[in-house]
Protein backbone atom coordinates (compact mmCIF):
# COMPACT_ATOMS: atom_id res chain seq x y z
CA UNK A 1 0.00 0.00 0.00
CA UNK A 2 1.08 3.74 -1.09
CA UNK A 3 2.07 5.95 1.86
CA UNK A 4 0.58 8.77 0.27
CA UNK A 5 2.02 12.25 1.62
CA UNK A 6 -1.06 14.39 3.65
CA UNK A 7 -1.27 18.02 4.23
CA UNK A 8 0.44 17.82 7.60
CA UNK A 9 3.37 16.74 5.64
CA UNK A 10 3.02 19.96 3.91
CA UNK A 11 3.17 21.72 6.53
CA UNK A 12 6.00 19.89 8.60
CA UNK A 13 8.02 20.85 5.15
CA UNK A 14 7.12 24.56 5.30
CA UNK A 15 8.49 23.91 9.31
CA UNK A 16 11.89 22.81 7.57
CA UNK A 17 11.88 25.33 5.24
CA UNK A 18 11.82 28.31 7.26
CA UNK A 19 15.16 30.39 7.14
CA UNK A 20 16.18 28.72 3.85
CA UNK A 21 13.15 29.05 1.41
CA UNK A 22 11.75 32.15 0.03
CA UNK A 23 7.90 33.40 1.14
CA UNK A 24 7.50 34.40 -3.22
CA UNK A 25 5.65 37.28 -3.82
CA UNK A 26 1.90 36.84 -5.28
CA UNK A 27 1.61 39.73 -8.30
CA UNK A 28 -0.81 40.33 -10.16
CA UNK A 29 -1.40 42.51 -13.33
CA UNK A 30 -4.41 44.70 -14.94
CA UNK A 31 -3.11 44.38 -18.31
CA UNK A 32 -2.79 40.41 -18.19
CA UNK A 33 -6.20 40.26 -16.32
CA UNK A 34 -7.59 42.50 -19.40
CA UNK A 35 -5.98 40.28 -21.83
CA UNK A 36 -7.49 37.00 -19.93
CA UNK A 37 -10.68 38.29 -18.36
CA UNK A 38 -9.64 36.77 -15.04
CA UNK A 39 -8.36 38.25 -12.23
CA UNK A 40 -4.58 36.59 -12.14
CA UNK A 41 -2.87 36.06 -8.64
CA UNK A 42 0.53 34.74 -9.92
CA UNK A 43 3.20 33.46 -7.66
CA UNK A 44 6.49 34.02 -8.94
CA UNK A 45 9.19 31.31 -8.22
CA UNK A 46 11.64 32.91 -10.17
CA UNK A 47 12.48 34.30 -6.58
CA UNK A 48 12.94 31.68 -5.02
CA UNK A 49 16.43 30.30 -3.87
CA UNK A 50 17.69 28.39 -7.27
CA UNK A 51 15.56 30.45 -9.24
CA UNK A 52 12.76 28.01 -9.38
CA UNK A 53 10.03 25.84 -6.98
CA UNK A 54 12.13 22.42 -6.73
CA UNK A 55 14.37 24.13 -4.62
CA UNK A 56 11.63 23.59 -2.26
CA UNK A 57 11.53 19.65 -2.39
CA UNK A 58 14.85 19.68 -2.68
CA UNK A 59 15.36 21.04 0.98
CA UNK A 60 12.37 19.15 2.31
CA UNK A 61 14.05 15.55 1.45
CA UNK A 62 17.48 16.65 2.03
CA UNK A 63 16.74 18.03 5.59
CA UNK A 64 16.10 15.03 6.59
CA UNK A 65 19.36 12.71 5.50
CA UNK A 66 21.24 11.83 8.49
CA UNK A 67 24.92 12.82 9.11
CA UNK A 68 25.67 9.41 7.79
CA UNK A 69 24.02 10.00 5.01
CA UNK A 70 25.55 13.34 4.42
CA UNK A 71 29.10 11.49 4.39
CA UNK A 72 27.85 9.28 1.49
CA UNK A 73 26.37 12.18 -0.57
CA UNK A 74 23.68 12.56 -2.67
CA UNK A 75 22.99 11.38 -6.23
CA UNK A 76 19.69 12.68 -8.39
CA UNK A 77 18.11 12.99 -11.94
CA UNK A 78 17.27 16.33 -13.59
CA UNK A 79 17.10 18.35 -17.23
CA UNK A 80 18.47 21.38 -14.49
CA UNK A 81 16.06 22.70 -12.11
CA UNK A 82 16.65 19.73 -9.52
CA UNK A 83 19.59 19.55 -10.29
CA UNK A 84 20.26 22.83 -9.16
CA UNK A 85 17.93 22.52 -5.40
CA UNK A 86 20.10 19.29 -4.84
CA UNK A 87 23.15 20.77 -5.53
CA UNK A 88 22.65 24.17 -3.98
CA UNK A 89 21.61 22.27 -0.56
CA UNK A 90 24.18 19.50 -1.10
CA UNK A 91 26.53 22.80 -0.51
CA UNK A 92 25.01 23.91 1.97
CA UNK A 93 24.43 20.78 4.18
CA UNK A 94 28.58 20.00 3.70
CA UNK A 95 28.02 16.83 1.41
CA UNK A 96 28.73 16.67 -2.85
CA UNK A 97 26.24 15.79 -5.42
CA UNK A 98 26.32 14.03 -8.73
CA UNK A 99 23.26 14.72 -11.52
CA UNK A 100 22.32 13.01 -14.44
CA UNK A 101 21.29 15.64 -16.92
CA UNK A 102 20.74 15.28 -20.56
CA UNK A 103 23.24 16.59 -23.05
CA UNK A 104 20.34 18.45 -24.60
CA UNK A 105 19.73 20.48 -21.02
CA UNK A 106 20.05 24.23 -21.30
CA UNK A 107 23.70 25.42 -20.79
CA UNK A 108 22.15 27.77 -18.19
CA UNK A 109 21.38 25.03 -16.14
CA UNK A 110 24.38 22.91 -16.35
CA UNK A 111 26.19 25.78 -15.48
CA UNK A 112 24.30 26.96 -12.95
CA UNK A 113 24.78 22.93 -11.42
CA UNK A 114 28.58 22.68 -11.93
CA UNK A 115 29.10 26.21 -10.03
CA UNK A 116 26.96 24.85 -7.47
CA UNK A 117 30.02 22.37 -6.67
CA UNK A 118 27.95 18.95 -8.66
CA UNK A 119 29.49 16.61 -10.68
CA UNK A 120 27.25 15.85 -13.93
CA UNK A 121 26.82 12.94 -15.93
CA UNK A 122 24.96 13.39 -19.11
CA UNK A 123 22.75 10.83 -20.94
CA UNK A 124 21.28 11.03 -24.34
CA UNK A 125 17.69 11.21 -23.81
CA UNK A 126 16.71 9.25 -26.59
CA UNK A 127 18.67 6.31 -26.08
CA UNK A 128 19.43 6.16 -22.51
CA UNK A 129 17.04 5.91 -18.98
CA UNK A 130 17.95 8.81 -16.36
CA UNK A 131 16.30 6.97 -13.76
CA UNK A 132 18.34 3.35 -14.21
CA UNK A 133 21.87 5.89 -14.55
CA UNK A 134 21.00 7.27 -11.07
CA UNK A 135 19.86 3.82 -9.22
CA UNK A 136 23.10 2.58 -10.68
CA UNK A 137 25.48 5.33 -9.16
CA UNK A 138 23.93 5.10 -5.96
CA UNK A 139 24.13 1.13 -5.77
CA UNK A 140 27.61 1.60 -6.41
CA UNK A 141 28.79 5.05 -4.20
CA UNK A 142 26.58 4.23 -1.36
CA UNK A 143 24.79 7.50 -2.41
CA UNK A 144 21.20 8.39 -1.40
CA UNK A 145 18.86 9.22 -4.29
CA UNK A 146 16.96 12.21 -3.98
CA UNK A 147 14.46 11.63 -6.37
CA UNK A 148 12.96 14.76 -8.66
CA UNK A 149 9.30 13.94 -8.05
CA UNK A 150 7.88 10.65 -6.78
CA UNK A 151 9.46 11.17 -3.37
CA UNK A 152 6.72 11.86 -0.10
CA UNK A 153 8.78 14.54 1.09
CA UNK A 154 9.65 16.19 -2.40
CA UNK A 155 5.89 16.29 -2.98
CA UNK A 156 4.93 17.80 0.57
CA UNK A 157 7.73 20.10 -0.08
CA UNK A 158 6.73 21.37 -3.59
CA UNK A 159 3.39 21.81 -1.62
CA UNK A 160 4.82 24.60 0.44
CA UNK A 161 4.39 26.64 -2.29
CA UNK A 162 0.59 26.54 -3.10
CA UNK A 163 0.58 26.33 1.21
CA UNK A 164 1.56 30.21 0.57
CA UNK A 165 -0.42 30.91 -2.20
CA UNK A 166 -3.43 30.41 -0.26
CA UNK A 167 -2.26 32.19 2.93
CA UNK A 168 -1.27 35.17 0.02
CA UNK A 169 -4.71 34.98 -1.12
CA UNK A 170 -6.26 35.36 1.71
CA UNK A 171 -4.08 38.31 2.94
CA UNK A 172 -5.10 40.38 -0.45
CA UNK A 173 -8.68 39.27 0.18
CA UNK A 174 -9.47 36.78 -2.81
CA UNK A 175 -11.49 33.95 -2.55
CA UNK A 176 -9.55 31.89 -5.00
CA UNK A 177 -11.81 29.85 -8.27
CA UNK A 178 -9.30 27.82 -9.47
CA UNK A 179 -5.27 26.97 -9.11
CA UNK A 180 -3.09 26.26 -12.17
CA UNK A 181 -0.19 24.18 -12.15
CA UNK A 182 2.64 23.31 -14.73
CA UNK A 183 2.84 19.44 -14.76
CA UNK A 184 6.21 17.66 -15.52
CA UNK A 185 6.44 14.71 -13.15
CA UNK A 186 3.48 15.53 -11.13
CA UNK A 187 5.39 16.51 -8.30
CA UNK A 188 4.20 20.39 -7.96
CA UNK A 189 0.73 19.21 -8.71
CA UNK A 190 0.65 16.89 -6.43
CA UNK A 191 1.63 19.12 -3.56
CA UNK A 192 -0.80 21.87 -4.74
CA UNK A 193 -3.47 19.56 -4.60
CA UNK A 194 -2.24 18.83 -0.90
CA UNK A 195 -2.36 22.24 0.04
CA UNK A 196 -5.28 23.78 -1.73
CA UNK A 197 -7.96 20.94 -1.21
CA UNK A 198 -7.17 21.93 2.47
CA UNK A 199 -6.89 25.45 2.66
CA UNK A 200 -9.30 26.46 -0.34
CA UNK A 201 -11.57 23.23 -0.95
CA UNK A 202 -13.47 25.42 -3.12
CA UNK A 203 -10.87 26.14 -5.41
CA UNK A 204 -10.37 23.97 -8.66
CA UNK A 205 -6.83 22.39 -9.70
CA UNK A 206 -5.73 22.10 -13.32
CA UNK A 207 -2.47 21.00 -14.66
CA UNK A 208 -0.60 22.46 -17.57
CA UNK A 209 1.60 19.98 -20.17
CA UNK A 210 3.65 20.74 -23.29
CA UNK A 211 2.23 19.22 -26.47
CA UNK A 212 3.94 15.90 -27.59
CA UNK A 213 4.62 15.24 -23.34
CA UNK A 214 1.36 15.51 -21.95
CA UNK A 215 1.50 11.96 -20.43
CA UNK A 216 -0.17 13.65 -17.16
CA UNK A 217 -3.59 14.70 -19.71
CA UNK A 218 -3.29 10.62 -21.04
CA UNK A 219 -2.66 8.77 -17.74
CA UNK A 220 -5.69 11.06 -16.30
CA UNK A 221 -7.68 10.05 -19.39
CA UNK A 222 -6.56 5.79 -19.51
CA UNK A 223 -6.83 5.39 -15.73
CA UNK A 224 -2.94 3.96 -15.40
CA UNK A 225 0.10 5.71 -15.76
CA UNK A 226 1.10 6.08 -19.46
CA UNK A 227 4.69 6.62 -21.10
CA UNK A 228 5.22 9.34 -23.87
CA UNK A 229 7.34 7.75 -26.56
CA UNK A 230 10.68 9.14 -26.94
CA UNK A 231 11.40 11.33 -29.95
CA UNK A 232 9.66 14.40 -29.24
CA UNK A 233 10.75 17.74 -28.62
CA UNK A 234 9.71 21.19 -26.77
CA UNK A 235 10.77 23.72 -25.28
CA UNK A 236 9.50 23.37 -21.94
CA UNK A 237 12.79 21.37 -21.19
CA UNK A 238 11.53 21.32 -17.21
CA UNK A 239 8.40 19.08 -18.32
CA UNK A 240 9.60 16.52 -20.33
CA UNK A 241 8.67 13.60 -17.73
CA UNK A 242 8.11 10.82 -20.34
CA UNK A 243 5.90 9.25 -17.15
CA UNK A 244 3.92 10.35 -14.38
CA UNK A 245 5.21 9.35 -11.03
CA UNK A 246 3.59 6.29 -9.12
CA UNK A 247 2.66 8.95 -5.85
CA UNK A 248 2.12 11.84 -7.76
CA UNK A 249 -0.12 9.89 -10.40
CA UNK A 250 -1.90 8.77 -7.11
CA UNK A 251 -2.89 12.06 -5.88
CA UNK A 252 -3.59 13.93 -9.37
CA UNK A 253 -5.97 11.42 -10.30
CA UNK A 254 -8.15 12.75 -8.01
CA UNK A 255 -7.17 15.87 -6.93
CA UNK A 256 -7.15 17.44 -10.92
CA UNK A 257 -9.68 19.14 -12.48
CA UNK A 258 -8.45 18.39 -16.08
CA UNK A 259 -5.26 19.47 -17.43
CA UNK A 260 -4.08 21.71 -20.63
CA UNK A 261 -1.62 21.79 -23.49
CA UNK A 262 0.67 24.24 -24.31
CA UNK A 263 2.39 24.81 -28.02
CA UNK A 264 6.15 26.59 -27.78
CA UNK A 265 4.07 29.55 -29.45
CA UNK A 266 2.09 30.00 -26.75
CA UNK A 267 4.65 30.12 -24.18
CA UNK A 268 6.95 32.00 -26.34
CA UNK A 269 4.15 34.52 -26.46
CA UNK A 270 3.68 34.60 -22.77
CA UNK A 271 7.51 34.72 -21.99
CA UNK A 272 7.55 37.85 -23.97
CA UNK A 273 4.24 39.49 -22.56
CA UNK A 274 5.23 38.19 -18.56
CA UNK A 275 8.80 40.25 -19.07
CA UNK A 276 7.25 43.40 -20.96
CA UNK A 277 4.46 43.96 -18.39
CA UNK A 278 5.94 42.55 -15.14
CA UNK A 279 9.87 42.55 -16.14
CA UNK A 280 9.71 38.44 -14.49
CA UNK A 281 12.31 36.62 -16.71
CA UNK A 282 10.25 32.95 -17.29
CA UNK A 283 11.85 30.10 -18.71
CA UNK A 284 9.50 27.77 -20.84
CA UNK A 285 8.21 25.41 -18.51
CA UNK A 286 7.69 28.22 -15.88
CA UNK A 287 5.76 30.17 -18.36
CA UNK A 288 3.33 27.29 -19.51
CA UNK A 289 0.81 27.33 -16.52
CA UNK A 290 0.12 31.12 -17.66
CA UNK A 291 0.23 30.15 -21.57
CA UNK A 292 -3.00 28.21 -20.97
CA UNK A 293 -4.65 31.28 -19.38
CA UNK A 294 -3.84 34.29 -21.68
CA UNK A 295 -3.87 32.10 -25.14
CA UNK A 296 -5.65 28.22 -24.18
CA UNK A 297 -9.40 27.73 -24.32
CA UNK A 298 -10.27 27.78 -20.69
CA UNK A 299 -13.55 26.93 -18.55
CA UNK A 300 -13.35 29.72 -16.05
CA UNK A 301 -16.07 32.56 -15.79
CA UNK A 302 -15.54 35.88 -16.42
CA UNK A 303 -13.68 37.58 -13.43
CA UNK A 304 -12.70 34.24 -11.56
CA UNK A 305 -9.93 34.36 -9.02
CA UNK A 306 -7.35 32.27 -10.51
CA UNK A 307 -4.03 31.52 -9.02
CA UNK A 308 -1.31 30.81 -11.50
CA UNK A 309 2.90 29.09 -10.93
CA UNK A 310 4.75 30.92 -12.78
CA UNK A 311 7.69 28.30 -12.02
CA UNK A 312 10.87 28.90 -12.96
CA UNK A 313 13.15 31.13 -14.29
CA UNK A 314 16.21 29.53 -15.40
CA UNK A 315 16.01 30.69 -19.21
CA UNK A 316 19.16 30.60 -21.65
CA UNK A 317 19.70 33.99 -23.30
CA UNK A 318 18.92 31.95 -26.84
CA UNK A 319 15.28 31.48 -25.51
CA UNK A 320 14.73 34.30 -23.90
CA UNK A 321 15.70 36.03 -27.34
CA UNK A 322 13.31 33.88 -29.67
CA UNK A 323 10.74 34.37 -27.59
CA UNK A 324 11.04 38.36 -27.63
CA UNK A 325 11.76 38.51 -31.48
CA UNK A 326 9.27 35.96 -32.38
CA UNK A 327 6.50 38.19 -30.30
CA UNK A 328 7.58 41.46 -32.03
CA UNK A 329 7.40 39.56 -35.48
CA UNK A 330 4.13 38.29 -34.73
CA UNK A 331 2.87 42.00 -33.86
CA UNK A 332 4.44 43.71 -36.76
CA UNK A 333 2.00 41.34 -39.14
CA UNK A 334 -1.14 42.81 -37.52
């Protein structure tokens, strides 16, 4: 039987947090609201320590390795954004890291992990399994495996974050409609739908996928977890999960609402509008959760309350780029 993570898990990890996460602010925006017809409470994890949400889980599961375990080090699995939490705390709890990252992983993000103090190994995504590469290196280093998702304590972590949306919410006097989520392994769902069904039952939770890797939308739909075949490409290089994770799928089954797709246009779009209006710097996956608002076909009513994760912000200059020029061409053709 699944020991499922619970809310007070949530909030034990928001205990462990304290002095080492960020509170993120909650923004909002009249000209996106115009644009969407909602009113838009975003929370912006680009502040956050790490520049994204997984530090979060990251520190939740780490806080707890003993000082033997700390001697042996830590091994994990990431296209950057993990990679970075594990290695940021690996530095900071005296212990080293190694990551498996795909070649194809933004520099940025490699980077960003190597100065961090991490040794990387990098596996071609197409022909190799991240997951086996990591079990492998910890069978034979005596290294603990701090997984990027499926983990109890990574989920309740990642929770902390919707934990403070709804405290934010409440603060700025909004009854919240509905909570969107960017979906990769199911992770940051998962501990949203923790969090919310607690603290704002009334509030719906949808999840957000990239086309061609929206396993999340097909497990929901099948009933059983379901594998996206390899070969496909986006940019959203944070939510390429080719399979939702056994606790995660657990919870999202019946915690989610539905969940959307995202095209690179859209999110190109909304990287370009997010840094002209609010000067937030998103990278692709953290920008898909808001794609699905300002350019998806959405359920919501006029003037709902929607919170939105704006993720991550870990964006190569490349991307960052297309995603301005390709807005301004698009606007010069009108």
């Amino acid at each position: 039987m699944l020991e499922l993570p619970t809310y007070s898990d949530v909030k034990s990890a928001q205990i462990r947090l304290q002095g080492h996460a960020i509170r993120t602010p909650l923004v909002s925006s009249t000209h996106l609201n115009t644009m969407c017809g909602y009113n838009l409470f975003l929370k912006n994890e680009t502040k956050q320590v790490t520049g994204t949400f997984k530090y979060r889980g990251a520190r939740s599961r780490m806080s707890l390795l003993s000082s033997e375990e700390l001697e042996r080090g830590v091994v994990a699995f990431s296209s950057g954004n993990h990679a970075q939490g594990v290695a940021f705390n690996a530095r900071e709890l005296g212990t080293t890291s190694i990551i498996v990252m795909p070649k194809s992983a933004p520099q940025k993000k490699k980077d960003g992990t190597k100065a961090l103090g991490a040794d990387i190994v990098e596996y071609d995504i197409a022909t190799e399994n991240r997951e086996q590469i990591a079990e492998r290196i910890a069978s034979e280093t005596g290294r603990i495996l701090v997984p990027a998702f499926d983990d109890k304590y990574v989920i309740a972590g990642q929770g902390t974050c919707a934990l403070e949306i709804c405290e934010q919410a409440k603060e700025q006097g909004a009854h919240l409609d509905a909570v969107i989520t960017p979906m990769g392994g199911g992770g940051l769902g998962a501990g949203t739908s923790l969090a919310v069904k607690h603290l704002a039952p009334q509030a719906q939770i949808y999840g957000v996928e990239p086309a061609g890797f929206d396993d999340q939308r097909r497990s929901l739909l099948s009933g059983r977890r379901e594998r996206i075949l390899k070969g496909g490409r986006t940019l959203c290089d944070a939510l390429m999960s080719p399979k939702p994770g056994v606790l995660t799928f657990a919870i999202n089954k019946r915690a989610l609402m539905d969940i959307f797709v995202v095209t690179d246009e859209m999110v190109l779009k909304t990287i370009a509008v997010v840094y002209s209006d609010l000067g937030i710097k998103l990278e692709p996956g953290g920008a898909a959760a808001l794609a699905s608002i300002l350019y998806g076909d959405t359920p919501f009513k006029p003037g709902a309350n929607i919170a939105v994760i704006l993720s991550g912000g870990n964006v190569d200059d490349e991307i960052f780029d297309l995603a301005i020029r390709t807005t301004t061409e698009i606007m010069h053709e009108f």
